[in-house]
PDB file of N, CA and C in Angstrom:
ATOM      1  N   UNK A   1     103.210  85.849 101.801  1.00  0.00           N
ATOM      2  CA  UNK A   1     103.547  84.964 102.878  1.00  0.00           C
ATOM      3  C   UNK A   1     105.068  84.816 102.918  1.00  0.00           C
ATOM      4  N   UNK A   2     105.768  85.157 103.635  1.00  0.00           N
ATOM      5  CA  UNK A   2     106.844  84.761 103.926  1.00  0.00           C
ATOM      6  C   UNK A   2     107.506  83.341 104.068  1.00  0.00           C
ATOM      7  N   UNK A   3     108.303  82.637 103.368  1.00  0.00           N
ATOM      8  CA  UNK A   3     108.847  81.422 103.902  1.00  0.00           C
ATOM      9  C   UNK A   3     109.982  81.172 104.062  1.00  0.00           C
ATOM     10  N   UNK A   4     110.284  80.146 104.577  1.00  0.00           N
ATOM     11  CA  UNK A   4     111.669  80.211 104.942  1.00  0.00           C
ATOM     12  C   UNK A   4     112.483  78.981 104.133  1.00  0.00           C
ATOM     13  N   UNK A   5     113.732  79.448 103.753  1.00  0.00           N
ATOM     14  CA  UNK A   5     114.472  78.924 102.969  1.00  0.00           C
ATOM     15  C   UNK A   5     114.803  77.739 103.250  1.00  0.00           C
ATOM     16  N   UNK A   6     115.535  76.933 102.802  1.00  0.00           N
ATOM     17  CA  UNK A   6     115.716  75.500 103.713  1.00  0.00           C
ATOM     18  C   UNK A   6     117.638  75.273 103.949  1.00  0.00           C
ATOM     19  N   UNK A   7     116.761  75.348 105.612  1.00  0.00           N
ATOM     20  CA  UNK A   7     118.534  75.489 106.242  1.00  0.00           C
ATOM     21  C   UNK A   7     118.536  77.011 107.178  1.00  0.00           C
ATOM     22  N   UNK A   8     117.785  77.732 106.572  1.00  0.00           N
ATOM     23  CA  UNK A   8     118.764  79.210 106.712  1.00  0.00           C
ATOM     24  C   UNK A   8     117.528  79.686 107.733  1.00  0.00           C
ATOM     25  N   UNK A   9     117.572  80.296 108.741  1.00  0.00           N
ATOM     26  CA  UNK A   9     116.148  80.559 109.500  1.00  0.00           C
ATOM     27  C   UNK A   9     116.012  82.196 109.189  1.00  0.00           C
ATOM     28  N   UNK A  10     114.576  82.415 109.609  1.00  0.00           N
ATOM     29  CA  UNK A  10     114.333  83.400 109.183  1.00  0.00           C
ATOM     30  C   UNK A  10     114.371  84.779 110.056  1.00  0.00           C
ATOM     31  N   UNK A  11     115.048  86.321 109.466  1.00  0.00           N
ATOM     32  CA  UNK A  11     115.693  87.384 110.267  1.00  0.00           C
ATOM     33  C   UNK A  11     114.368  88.166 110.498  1.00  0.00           C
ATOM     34  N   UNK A  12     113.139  88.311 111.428  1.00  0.00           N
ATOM     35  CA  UNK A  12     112.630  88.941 111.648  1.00  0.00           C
ATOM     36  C   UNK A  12     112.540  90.305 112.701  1.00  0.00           C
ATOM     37  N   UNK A  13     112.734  91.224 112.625  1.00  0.00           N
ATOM     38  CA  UNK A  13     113.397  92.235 113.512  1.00  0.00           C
ATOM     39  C   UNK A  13     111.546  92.997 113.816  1.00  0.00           C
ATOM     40  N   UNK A  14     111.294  92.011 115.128  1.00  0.00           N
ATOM     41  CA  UNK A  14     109.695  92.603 115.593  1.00  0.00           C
ATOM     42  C   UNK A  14     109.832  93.804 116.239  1.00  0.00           C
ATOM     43  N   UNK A  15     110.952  94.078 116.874  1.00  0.00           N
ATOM     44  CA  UNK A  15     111.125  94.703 117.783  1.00  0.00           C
ATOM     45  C   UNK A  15     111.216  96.590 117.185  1.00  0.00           C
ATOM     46  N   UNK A  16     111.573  96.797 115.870  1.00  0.00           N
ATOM     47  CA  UNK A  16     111.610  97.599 114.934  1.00  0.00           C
ATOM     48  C   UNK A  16     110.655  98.571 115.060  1.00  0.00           C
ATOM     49  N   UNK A  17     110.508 100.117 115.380  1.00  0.00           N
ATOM     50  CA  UNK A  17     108.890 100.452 114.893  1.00  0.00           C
ATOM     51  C   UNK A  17     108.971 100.319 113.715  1.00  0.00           C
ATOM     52  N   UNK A  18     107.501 100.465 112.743  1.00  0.00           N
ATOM     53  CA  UNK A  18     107.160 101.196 112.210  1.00  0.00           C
ATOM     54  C   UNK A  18     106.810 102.441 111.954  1.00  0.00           C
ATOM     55  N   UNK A  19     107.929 103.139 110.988  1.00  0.00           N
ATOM     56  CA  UNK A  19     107.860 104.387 110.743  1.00  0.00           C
ATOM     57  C   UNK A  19     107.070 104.607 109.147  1.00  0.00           C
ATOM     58  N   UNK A  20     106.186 105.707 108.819  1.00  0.00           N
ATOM     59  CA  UNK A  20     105.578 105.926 107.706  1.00  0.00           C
ATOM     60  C   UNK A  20     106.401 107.628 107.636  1.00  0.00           C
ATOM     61  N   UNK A  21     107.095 107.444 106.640  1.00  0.00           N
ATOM     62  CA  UNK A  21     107.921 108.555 105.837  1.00  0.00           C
ATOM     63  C   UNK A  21     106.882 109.802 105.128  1.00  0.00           C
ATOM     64  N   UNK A  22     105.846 109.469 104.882  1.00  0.00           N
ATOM     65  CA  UNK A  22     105.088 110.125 104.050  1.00  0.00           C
ATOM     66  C   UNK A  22     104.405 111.607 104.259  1.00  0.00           C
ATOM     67  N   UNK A  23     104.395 111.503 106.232  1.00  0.00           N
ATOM     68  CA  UNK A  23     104.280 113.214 106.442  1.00  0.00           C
ATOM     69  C   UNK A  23     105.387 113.935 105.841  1.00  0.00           C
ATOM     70  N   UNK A  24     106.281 113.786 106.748  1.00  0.00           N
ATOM     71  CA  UNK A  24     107.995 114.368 106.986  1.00  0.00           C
ATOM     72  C   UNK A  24     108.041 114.514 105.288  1.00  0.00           C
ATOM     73  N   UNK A  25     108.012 113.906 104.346  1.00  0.00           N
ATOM     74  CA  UNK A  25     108.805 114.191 103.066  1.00  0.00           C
ATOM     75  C   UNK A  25     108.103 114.386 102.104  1.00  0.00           C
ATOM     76  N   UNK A  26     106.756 114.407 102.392  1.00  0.00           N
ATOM     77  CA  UNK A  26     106.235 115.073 101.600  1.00  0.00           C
ATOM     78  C   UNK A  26     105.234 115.966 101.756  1.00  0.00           C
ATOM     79  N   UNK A  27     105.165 116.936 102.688  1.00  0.00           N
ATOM     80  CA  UNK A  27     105.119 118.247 103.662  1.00  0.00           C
ATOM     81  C   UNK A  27     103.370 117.680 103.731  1.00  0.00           C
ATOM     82  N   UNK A  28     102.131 118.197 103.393  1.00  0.00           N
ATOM     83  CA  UNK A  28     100.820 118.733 103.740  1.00  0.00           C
ATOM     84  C   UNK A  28     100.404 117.244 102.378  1.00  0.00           C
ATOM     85  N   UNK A  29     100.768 116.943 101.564  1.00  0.00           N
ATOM     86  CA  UNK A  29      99.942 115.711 100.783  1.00  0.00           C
ATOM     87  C   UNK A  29      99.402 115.460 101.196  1.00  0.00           C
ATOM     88  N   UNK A  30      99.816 114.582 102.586  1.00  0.00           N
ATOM     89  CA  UNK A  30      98.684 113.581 103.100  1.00  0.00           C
ATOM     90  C   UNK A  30      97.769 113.899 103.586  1.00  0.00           C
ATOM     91  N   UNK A  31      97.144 115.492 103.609  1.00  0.00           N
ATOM     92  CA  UNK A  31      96.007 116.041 103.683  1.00  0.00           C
ATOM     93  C   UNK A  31      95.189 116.127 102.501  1.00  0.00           C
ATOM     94  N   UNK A  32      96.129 116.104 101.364  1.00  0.00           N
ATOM     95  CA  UNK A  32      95.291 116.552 100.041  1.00  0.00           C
ATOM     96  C   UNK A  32      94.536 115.454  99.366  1.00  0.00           C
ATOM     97  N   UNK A  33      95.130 113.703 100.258  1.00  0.00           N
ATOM     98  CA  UNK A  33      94.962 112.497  99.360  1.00  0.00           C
ATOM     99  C   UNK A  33      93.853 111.893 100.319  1.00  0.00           C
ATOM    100  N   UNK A  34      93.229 111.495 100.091  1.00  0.00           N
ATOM    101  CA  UNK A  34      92.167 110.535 100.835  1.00  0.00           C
ATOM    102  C   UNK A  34      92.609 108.997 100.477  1.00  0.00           C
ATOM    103  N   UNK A  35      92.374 107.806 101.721  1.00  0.00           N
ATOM    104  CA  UNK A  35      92.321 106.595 101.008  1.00  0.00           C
ATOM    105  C   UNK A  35      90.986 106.352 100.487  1.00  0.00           C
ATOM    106  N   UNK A  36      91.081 105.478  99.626  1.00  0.00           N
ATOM    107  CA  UNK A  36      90.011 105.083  99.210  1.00  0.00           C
ATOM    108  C   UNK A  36      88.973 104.156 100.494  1.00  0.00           C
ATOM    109  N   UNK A  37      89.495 103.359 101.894  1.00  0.00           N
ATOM    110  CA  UNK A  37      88.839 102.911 102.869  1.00  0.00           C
ATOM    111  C   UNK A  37      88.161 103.881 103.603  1.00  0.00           C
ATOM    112  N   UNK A  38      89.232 104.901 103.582  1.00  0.00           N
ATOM    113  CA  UNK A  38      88.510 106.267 104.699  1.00  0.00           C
ATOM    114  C   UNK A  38      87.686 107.305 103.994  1.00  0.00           C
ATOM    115  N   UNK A  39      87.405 107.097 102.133  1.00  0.00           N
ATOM    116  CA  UNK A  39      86.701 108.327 101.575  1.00  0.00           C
ATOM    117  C   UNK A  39      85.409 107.574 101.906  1.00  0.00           C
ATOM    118  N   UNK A  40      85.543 105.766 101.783  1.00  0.00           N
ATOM    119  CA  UNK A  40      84.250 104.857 101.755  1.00  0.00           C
ATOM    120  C   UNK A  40      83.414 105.091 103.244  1.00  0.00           C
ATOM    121  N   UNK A  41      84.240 105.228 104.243  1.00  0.00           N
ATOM    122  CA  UNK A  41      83.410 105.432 105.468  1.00  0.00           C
ATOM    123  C   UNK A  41      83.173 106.561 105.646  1.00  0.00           C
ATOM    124  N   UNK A  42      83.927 108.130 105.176  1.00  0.00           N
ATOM    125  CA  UNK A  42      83.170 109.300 105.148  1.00  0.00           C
ATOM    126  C   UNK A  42      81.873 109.114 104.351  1.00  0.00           C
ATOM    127  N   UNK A  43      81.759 108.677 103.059  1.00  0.00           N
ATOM    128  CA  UNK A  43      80.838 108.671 102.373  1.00  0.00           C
ATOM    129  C   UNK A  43      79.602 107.744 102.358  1.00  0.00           C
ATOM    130  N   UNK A  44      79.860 106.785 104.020  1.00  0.00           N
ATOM    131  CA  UNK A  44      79.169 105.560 104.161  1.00  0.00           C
ATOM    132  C   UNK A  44      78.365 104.627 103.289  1.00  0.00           C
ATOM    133  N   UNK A  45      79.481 104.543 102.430  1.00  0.00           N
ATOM    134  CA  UNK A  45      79.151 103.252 100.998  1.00  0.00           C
ATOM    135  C   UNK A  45      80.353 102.432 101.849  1.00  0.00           C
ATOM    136  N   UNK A  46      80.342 101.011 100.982  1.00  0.00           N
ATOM    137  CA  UNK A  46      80.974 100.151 101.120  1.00  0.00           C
ATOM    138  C   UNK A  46      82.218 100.306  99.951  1.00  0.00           C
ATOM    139  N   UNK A  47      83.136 100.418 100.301  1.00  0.00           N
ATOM    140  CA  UNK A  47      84.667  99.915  99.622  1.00  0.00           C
ATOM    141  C   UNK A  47      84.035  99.567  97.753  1.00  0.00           C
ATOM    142  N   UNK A  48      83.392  98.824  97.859  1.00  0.00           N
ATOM    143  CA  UNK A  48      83.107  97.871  96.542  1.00  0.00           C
ATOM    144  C   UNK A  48      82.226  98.996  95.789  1.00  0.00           C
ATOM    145  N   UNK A  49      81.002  99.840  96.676  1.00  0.00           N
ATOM    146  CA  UNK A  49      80.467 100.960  95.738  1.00  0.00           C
ATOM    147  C   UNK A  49      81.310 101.812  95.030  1.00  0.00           C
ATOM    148  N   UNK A  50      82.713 102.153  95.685  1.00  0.00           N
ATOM    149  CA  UNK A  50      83.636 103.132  95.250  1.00  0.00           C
ATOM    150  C   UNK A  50      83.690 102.332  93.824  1.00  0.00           C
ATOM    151  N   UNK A  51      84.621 101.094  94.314  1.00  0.00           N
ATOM    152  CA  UNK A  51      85.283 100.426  92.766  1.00  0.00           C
ATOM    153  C   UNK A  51      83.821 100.493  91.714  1.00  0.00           C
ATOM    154  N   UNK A  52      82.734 100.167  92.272  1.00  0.00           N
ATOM    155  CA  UNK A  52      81.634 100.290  91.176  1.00  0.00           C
ATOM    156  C   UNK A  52      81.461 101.407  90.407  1.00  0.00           C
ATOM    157  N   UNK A  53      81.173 102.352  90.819  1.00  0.00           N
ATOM    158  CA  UNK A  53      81.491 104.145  90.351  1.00  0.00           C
ATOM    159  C   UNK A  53      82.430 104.204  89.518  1.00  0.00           C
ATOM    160  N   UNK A  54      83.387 103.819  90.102  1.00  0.00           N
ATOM    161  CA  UNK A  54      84.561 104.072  89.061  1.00  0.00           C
ATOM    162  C   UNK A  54      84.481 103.667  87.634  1.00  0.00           C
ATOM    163  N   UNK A  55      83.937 101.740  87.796  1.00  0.00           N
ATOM    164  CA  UNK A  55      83.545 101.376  86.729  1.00  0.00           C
ATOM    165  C   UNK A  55      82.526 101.839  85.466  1.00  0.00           C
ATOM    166  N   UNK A  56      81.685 102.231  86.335  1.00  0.00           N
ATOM    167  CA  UNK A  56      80.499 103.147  85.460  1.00  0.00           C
ATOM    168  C   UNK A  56      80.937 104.647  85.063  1.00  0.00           C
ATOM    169  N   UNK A  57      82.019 105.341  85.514  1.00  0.00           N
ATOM    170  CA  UNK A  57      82.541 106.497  85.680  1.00  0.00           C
ATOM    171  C   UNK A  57      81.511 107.647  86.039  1.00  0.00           C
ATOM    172  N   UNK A  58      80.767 106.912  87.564  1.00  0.00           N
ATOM    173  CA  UNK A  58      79.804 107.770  87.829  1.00  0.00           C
ATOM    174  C   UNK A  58      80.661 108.561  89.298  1.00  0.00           C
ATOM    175  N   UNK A  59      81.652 108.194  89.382  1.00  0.00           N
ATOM    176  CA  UNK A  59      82.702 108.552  90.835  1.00  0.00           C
ATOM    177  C   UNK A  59      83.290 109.313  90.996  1.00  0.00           C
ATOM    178  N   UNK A  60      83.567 110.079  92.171  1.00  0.00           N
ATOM    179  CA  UNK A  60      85.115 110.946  91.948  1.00  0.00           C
ATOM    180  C   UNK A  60      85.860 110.588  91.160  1.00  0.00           C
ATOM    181  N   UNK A  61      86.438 111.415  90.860  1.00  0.00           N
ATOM    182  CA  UNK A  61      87.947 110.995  89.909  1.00  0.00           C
ATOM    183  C   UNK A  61      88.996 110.067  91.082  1.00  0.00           C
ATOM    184  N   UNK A  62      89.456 109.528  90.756  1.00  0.00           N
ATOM    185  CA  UNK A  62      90.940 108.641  91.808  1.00  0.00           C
ATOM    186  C   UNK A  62      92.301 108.400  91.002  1.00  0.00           C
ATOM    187  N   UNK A  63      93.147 108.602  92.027  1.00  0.00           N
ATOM    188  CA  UNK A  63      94.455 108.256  91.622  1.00  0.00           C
ATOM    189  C   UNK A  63      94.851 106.964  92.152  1.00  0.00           C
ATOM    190  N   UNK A  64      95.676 105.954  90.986  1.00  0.00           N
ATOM    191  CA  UNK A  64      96.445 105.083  91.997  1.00  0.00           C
ATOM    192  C   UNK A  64      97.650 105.304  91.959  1.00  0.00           C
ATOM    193  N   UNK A  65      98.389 104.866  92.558  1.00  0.00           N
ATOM    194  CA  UNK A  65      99.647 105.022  92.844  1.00  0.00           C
ATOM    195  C   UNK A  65     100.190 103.070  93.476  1.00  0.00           C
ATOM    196  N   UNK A  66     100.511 102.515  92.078  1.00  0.00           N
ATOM    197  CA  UNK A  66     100.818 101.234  92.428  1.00  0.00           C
ATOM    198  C   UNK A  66      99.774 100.430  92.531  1.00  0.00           C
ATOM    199  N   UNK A  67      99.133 100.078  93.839  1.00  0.00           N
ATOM    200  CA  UNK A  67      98.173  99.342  94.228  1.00  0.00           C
ATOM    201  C   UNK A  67      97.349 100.131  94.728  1.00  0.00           C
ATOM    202  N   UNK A  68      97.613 100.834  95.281  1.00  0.00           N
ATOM    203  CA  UNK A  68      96.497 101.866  96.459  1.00  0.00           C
ATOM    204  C   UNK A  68      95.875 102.656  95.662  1.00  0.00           C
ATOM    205  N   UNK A  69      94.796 103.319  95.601  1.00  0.00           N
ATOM    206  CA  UNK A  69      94.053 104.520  95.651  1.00  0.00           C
ATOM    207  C   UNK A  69      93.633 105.042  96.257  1.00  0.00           C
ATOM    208  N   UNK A  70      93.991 106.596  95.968  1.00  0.00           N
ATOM    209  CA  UNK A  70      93.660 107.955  96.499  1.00  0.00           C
ATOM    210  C   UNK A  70      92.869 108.573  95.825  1.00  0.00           C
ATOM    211  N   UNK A  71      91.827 109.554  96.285  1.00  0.00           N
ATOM    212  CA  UNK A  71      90.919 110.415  96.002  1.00  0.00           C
ATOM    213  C   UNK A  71      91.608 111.807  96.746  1.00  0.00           C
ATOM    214  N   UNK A  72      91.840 112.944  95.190  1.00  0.00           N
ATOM    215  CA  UNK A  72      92.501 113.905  95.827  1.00  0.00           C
ATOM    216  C   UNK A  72      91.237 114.530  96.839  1.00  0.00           C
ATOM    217  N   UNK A  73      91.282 115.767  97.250  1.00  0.00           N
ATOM    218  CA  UNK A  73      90.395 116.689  98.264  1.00  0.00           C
ATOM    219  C   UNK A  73      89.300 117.366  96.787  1.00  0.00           C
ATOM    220  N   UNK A  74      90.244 118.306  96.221  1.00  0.00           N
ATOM    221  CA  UNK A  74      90.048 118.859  95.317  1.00  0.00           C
ATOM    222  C   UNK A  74      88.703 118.392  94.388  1.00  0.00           C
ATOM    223  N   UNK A  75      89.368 116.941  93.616  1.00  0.00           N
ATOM    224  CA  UNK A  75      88.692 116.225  92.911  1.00  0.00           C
ATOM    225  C   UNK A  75      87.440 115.978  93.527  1.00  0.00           C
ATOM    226  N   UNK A  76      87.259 115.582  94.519  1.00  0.00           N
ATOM    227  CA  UNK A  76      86.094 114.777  95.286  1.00  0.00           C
ATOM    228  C   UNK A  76      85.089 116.191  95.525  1.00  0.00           C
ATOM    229  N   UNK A  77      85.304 116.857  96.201  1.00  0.00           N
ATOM    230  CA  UNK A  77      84.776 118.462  96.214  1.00  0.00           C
ATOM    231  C   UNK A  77      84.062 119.081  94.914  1.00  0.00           C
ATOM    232  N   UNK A  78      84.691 118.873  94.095  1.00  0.00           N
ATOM    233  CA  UNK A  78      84.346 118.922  92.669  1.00  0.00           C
ATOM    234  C   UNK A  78      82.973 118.379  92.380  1.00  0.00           C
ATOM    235  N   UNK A  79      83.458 116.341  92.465  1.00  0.00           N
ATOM    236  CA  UNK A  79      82.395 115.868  92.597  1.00  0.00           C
ATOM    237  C   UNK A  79      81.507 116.027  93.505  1.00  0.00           C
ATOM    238  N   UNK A  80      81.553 116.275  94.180  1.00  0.00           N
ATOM    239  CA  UNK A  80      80.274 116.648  95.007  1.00  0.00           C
ATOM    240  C   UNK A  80      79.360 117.861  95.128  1.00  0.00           C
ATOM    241  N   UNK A  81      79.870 118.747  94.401  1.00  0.00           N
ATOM    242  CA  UNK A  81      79.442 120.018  93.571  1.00  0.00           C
ATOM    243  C   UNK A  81      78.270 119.908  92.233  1.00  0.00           C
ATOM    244  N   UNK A  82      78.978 118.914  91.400  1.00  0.00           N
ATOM    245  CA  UNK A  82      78.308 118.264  90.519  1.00  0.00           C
ATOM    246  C   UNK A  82      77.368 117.306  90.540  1.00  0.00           C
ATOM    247  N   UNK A  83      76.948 116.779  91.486  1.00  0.00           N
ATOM    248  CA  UNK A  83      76.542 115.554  92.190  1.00  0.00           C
ATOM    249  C   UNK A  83      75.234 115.988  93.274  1.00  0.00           C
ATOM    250  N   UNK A  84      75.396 117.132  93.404  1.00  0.00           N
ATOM    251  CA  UNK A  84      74.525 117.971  94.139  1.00  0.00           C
ATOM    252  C   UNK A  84      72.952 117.946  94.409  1.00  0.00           C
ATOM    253  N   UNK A  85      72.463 118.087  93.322  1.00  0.00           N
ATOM    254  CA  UNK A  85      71.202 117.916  93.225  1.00  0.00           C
ATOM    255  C   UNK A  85      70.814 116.411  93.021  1.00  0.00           C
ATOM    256  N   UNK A  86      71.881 115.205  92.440  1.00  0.00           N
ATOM    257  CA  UNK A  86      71.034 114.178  92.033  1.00  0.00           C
ATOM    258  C   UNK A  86      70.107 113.238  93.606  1.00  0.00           C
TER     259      UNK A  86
END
């Protein structure tokens, strides 16, 4: 939450786009990474089945990076290779 200091008002610049850096600089990644919201609706589980899997280490493999997680292409493919018959 943002607040504002006392006295000093606050510099919000709405007018700004938003730009996401992450194609441009880091060429084809963002093909290789899945979010974890968009692997949950390809895979039509709920968000919370993912984190469950994980817990049991019955899941794709995932990366985080900070806060977020990603499911590489690779990895998930894998799992689902293995995962095949159950």
């Amino acid at each position: 939450m943002l607040q504002k200091k006392k006295g000093k008002p606050m510099n919000l610049n709405l007018e700004a786009p938003i730009v996401n850096p992450a194609p441009a600089a880091y060429g084809n990644i963002s093909c290789e990474i899945i979010p974890l919201a968009d692997l949950a609706k390809q895979l039509d589980v709920h968000v919370r089945t993912l984190h469950r899997w994980h817990l049991k280490r019955i899941g794709p493999p995932r990366v985080s990076i900070g806060r977020q997680i990603f499911y590489t292409r690779s990895g998930l493919l894998k799992w689902l290779d293995r995962n095949e018959g159950c």
